[in-house]
PDB file of N, CA and C in Angstrom:
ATOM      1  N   UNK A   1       7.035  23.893   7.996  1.00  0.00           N
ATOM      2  CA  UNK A   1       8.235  23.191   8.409  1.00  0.00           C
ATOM      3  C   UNK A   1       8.073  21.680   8.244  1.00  0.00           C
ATOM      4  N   UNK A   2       7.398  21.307   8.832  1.00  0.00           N
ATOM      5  CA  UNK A   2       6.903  19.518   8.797  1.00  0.00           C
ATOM      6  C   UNK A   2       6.477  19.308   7.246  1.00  0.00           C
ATOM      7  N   UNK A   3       5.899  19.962   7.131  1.00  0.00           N
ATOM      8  CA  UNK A   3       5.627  20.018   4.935  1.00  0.00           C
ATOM      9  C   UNK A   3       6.938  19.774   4.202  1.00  0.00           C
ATOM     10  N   UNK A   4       7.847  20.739   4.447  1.00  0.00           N
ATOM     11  CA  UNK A   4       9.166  20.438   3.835  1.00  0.00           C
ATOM     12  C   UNK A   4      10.268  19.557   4.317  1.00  0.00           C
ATOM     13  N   UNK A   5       9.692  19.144   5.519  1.00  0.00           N
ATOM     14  CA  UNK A   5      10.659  17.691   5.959  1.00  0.00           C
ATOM     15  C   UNK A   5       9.853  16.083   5.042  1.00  0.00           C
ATOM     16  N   UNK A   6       8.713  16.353   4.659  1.00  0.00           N
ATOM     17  CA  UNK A   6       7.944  15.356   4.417  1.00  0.00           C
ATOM     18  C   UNK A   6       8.477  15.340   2.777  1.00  0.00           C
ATOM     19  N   UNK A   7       8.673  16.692   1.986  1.00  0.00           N
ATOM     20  CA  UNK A   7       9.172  16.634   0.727  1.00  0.00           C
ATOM     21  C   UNK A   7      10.684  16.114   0.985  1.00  0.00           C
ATOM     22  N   UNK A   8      11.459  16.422   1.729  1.00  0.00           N
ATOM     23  CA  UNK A   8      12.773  16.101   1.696  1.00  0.00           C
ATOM     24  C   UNK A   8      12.799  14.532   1.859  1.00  0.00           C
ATOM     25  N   UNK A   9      11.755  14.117   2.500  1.00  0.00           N
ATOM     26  CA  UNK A   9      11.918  12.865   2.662  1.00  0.00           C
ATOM     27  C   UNK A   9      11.464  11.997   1.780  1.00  0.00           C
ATOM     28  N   UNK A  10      10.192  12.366   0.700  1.00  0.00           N
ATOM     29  CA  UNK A  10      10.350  12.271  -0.624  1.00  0.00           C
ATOM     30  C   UNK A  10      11.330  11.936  -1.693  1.00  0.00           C
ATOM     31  N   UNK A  11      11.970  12.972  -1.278  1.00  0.00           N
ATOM     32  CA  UNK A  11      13.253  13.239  -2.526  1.00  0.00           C
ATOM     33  C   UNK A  11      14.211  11.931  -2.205  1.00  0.00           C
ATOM     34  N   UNK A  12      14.841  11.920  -0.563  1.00  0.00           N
ATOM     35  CA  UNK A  12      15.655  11.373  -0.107  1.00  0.00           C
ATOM     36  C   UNK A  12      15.660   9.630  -0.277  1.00  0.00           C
ATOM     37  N   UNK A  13      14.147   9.041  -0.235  1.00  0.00           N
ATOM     38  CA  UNK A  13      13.723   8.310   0.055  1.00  0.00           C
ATOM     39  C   UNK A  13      14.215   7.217  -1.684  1.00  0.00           C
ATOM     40  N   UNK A  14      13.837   7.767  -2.343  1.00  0.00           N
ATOM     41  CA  UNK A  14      14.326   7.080  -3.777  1.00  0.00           C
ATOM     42  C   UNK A  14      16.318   7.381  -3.806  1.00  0.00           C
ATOM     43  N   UNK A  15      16.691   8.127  -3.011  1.00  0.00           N
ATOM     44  CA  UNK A  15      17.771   7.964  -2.906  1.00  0.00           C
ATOM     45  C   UNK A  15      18.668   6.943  -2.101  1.00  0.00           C
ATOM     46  N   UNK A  16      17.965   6.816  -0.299  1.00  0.00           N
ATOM     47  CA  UNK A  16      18.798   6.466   0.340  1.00  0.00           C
ATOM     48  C   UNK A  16      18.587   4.652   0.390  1.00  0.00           C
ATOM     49  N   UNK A  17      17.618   4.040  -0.005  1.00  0.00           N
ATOM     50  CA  UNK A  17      17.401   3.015  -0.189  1.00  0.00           C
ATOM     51  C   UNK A  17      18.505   2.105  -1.140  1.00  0.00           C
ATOM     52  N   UNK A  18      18.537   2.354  -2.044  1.00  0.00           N
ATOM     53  CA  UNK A  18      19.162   2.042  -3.327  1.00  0.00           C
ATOM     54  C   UNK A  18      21.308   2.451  -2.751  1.00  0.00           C
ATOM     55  N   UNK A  19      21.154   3.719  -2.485  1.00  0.00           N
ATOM     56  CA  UNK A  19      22.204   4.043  -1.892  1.00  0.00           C
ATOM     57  C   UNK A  19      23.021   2.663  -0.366  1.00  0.00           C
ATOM     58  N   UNK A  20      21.968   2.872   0.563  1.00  0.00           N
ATOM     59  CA  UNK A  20      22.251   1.732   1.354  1.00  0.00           C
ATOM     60  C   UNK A  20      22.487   0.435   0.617  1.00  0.00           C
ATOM     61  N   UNK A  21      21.661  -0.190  -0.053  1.00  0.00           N
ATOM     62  CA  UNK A  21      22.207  -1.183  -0.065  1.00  0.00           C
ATOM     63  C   UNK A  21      23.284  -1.412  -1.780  1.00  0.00           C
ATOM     64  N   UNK A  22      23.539  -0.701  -2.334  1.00  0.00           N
ATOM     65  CA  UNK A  22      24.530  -0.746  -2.812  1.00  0.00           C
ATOM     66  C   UNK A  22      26.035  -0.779  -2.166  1.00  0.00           C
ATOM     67  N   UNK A  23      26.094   0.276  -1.227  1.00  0.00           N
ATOM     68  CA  UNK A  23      26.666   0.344  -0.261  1.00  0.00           C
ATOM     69  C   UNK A  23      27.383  -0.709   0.569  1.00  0.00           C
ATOM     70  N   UNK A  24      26.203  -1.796   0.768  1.00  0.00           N
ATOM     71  CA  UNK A  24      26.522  -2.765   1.527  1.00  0.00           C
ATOM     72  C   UNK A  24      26.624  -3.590   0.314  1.00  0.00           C
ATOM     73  N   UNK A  25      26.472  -4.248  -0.204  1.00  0.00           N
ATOM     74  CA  UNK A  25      27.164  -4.802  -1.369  1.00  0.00           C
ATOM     75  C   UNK A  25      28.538  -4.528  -1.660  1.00  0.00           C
ATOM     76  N   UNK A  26      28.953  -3.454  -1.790  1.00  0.00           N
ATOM     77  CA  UNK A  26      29.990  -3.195  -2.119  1.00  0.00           C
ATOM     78  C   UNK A  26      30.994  -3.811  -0.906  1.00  0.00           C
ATOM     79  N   UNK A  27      30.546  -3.210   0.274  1.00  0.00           N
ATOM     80  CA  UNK A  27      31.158  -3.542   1.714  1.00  0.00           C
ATOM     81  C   UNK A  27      31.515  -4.885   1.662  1.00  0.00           C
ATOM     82  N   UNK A  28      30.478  -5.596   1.164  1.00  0.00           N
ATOM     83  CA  UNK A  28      30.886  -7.277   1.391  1.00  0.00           C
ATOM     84  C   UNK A  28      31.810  -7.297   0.493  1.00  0.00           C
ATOM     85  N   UNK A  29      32.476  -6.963  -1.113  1.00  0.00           N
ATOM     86  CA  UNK A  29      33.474  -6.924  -1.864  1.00  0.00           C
ATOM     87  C   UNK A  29      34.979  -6.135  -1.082  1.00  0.00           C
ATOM     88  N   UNK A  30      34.852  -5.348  -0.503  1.00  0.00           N
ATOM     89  CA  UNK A  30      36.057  -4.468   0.016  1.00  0.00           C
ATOM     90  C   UNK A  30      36.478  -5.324   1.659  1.00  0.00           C
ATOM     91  N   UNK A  31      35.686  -6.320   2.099  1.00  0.00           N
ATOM     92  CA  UNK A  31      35.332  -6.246   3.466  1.00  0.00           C
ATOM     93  C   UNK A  31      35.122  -5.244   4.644  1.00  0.00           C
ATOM     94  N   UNK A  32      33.814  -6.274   4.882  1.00  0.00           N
ATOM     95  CA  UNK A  32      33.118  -5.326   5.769  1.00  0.00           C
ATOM     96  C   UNK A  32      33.537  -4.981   7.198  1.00  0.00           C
ATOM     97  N   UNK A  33      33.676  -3.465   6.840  1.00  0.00           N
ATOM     98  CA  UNK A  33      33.963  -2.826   8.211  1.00  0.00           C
ATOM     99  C   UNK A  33      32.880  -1.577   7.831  1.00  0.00           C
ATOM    100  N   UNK A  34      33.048  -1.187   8.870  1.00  0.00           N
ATOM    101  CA  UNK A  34      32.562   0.442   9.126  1.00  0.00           C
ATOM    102  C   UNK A  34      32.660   1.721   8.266  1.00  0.00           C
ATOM    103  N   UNK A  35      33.619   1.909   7.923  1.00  0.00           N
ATOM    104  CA  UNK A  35      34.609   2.879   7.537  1.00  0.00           C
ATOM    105  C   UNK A  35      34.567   2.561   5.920  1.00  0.00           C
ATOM    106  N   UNK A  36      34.384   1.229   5.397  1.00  0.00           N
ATOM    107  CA  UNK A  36      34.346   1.141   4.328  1.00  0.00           C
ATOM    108  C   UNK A  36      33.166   1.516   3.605  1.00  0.00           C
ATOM    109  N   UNK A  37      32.143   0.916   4.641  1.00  0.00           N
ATOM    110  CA  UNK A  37      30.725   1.414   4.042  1.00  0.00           C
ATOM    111  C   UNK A  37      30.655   2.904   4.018  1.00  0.00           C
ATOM    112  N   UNK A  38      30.826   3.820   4.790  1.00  0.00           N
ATOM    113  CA  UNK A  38      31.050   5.407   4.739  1.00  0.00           C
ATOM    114  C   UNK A  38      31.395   6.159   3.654  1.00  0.00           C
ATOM    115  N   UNK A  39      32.671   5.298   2.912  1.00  0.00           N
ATOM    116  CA  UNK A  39      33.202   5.411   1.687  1.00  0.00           C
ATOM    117  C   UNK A  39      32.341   5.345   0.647  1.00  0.00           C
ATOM    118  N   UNK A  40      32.087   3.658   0.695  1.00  0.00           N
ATOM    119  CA  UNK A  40      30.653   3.600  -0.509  1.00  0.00           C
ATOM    120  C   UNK A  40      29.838   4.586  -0.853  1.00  0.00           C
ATOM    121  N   UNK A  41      29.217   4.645   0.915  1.00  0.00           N
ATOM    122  CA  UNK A  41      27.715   5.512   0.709  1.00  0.00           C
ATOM    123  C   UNK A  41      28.810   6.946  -0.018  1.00  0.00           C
ATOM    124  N   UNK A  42      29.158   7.426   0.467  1.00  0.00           N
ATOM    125  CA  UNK A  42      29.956   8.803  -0.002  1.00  0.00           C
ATOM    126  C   UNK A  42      29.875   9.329  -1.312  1.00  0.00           C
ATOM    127  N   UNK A  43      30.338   7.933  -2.422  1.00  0.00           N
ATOM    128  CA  UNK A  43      30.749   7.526  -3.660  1.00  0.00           C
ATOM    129  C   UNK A  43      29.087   7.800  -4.064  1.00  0.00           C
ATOM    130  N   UNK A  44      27.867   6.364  -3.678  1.00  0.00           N
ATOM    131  CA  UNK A  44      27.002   6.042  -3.924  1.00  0.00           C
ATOM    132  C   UNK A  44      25.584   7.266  -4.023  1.00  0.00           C
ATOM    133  N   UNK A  45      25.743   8.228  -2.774  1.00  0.00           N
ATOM    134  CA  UNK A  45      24.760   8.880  -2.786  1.00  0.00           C
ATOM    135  C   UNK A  45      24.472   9.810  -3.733  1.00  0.00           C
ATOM    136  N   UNK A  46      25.747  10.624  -3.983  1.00  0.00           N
ATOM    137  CA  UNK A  46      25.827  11.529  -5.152  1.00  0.00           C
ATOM    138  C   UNK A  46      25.812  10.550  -6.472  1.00  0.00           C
ATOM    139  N   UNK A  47      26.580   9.572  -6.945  1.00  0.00           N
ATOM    140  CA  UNK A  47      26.075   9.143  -8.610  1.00  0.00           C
ATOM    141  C   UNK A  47      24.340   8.918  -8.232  1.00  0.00           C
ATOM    142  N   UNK A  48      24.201   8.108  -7.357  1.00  0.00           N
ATOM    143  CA  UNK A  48      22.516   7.896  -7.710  1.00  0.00           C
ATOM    144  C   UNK A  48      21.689   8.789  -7.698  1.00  0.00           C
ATOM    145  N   UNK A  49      21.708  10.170  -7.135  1.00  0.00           N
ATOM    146  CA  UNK A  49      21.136  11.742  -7.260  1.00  0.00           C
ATOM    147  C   UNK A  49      21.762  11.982  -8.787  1.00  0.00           C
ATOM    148  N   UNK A  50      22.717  12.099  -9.491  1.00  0.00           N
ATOM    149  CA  UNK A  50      22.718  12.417 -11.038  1.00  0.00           C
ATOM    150  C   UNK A  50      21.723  11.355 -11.442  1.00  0.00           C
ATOM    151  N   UNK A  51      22.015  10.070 -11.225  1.00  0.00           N
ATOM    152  CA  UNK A  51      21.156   9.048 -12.327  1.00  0.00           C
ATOM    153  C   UNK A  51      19.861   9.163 -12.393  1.00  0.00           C
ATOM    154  N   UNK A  52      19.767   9.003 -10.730  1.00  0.00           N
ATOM    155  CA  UNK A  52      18.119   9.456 -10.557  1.00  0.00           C
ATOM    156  C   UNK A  52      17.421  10.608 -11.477  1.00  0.00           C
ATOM    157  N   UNK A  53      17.851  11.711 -10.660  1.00  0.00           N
ATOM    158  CA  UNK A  53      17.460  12.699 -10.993  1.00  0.00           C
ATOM    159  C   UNK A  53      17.585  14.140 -11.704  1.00  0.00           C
ATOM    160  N   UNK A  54      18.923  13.171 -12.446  1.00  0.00           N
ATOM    161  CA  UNK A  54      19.162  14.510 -13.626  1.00  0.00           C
ATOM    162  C   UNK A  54      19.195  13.512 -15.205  1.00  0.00           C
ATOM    163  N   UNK A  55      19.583  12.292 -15.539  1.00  0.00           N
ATOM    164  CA  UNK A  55      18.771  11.289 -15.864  1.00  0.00           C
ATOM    165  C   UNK A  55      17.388  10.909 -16.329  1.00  0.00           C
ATOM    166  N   UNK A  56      17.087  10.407 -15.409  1.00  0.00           N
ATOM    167  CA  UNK A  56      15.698   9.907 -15.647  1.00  0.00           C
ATOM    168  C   UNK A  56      14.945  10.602 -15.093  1.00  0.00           C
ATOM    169  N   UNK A  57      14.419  11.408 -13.832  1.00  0.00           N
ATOM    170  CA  UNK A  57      13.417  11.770 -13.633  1.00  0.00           C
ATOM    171  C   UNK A  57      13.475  13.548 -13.671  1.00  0.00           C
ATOM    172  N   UNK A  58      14.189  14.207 -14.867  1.00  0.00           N
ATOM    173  CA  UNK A  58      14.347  15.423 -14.972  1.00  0.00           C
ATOM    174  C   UNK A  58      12.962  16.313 -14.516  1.00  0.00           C
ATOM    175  N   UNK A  59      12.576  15.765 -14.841  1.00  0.00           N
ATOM    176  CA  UNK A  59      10.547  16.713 -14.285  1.00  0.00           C
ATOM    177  C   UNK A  59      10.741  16.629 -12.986  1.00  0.00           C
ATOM    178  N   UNK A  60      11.119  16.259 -12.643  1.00  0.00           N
ATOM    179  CA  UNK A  60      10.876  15.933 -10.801  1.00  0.00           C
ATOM    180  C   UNK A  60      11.645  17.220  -9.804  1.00  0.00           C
ATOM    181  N   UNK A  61      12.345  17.904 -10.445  1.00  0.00           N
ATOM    182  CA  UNK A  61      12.983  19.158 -10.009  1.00  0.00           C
ATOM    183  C   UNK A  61      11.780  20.404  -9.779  1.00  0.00           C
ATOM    184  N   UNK A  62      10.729  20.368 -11.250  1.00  0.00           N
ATOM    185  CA  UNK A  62      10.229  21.149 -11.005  1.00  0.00           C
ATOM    186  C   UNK A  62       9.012  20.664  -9.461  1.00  0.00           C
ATOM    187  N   UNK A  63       8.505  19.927  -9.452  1.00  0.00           N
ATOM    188  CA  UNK A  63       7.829  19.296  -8.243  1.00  0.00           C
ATOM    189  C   UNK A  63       8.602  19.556  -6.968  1.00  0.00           C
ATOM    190  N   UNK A  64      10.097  19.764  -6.677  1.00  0.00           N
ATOM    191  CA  UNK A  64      10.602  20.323  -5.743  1.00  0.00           C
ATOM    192  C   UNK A  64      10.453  21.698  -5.517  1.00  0.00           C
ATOM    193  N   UNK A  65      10.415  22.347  -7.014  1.00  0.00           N
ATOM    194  CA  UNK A  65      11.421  23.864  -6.766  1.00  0.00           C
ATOM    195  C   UNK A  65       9.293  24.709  -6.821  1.00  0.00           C
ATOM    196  N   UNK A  66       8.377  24.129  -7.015  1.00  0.00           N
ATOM    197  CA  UNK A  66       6.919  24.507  -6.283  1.00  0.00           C
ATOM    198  C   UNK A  66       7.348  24.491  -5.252  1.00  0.00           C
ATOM    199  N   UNK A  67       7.839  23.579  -4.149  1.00  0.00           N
ATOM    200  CA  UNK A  67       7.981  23.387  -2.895  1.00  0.00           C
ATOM    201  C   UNK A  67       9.269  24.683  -2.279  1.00  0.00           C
ATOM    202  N   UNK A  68       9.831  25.257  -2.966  1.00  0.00           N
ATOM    203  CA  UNK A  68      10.746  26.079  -2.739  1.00  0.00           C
ATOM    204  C   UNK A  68      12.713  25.501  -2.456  1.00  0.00           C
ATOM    205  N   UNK A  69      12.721  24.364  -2.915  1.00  0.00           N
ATOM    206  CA  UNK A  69      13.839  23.780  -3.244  1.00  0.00           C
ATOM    207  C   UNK A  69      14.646  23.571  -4.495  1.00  0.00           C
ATOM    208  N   UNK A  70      15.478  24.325  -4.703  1.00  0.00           N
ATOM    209  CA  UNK A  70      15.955  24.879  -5.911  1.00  0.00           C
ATOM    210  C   UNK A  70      17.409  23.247  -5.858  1.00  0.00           C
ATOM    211  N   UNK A  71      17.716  23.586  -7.177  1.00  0.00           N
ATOM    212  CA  UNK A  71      18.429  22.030  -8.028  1.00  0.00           C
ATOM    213  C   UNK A  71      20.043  21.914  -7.234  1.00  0.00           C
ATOM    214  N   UNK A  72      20.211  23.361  -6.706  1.00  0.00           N
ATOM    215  CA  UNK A  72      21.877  23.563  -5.986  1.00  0.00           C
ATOM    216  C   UNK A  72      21.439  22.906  -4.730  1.00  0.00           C
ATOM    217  N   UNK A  73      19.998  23.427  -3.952  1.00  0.00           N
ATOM    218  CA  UNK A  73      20.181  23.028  -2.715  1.00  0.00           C
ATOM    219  C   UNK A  73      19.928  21.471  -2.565  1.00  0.00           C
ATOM    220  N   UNK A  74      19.312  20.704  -3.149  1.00  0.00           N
ATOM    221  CA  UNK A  74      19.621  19.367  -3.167  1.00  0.00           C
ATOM    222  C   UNK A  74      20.740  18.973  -3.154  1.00  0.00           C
ATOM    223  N   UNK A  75      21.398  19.846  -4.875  1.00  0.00           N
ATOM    224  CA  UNK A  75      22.637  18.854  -4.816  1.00  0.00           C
ATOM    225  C   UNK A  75      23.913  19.233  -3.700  1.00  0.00           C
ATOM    226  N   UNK A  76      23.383  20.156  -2.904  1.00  0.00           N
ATOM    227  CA  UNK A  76      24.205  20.454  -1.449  1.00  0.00           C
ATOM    228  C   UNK A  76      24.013  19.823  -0.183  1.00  0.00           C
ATOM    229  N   UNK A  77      22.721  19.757  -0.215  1.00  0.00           N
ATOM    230  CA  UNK A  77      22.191  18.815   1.063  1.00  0.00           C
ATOM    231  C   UNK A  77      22.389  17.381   0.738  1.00  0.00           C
ATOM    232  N   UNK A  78      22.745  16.584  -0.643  1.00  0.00           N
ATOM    233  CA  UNK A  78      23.221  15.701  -0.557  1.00  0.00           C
ATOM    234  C   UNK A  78      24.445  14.874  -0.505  1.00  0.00           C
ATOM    235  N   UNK A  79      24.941  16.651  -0.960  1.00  0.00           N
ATOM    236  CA  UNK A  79      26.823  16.384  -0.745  1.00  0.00           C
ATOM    237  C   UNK A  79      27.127  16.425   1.037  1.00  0.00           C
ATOM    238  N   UNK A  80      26.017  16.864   1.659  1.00  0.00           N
ATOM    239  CA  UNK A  80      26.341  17.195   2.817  1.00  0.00           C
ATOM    240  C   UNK A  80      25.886  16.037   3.676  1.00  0.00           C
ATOM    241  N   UNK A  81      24.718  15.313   3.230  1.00  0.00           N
ATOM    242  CA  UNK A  81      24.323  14.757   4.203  1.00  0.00           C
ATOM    243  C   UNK A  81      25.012  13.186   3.560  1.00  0.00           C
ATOM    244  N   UNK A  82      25.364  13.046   2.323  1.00  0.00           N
ATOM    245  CA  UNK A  82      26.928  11.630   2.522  1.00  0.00           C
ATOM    246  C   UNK A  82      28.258  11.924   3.056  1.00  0.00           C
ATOM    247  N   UNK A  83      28.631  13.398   3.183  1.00  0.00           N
ATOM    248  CA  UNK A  83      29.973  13.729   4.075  1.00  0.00           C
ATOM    249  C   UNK A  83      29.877  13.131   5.700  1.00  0.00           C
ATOM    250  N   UNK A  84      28.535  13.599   6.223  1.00  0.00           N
ATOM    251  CA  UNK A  84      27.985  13.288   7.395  1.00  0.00           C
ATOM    252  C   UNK A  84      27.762  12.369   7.651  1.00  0.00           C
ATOM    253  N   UNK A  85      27.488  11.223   6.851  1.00  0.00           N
ATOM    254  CA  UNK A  85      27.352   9.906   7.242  1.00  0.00           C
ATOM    255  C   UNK A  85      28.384   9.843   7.117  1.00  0.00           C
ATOM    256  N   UNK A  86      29.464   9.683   6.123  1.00  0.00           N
ATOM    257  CA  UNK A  86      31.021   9.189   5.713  1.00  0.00           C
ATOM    258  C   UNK A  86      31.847   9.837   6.750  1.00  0.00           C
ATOM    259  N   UNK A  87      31.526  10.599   7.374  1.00  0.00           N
ATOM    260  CA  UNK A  87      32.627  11.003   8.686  1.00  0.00           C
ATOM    261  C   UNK A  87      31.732  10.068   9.980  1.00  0.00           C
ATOM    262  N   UNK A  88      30.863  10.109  10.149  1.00  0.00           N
ATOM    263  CA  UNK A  88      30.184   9.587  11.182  1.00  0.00           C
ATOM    264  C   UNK A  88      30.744   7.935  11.140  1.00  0.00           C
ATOM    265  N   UNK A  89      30.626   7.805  10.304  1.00  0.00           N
ATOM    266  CA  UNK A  89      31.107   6.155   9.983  1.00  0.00           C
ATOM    267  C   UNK A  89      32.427   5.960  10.442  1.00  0.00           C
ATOM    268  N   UNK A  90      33.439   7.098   9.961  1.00  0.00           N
ATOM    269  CA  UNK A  90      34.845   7.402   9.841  1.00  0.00           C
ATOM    270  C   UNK A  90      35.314   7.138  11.436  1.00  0.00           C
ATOM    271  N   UNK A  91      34.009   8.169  12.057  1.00  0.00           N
ATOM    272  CA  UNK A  91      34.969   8.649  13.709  1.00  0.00           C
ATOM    273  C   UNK A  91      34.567   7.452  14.589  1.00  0.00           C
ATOM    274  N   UNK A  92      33.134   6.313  13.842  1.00  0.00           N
ATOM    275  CA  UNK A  92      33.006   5.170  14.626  1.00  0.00           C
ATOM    276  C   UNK A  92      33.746   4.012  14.465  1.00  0.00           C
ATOM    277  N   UNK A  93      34.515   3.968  13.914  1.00  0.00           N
ATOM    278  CA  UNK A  93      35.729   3.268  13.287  1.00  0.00           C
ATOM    279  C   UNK A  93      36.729   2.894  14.398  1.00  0.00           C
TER     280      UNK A  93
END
């Protein structure tokens, strides 16, 4: 269990960085509120998971799917976990 939170956080980690602060960049162009950044990240998390990692680091799937994480469940847990921020943002609004 703690093994596969440590890979997820792997994976996530070249994602959510780059994601945040694009994010906030953008925020300062739209003005910054809450609700806007939610949007961004929303937009942001999924293109940078294609660029990343269907893109440039195509090998890097198989290094997950040893770990037992197949290419859908990423790209689900990441549709899921920018909905979750982008509503979380939404309902703190």
């Amino acid at each position: 269990m703690i093994r596969n939170v440590k890979i997820l956080w792997i994976f996530y980690l070249k994602l959510l960085i780059p994601a945040i602060l694009f994010s906030l960049l953008m925020n300062t162009q739209l003005g910054f509120t809450v609700g806007n950044f939610g949007l961004c990240f929303l937009l942001f998390l999924p293109a940078l998971h294609f660029l990343i990692y269907e893109l440039r680091l195509k090998d890097e799937y198989y290094f997950y799917a040893n770990f037992g994480f197949s290419r859908l469940f990423l790209w689900i847990s990441t549709a899921v976990l920018s909905l979750i921020i982008n509503m979380s943002c939404q309902f703190y609004e």
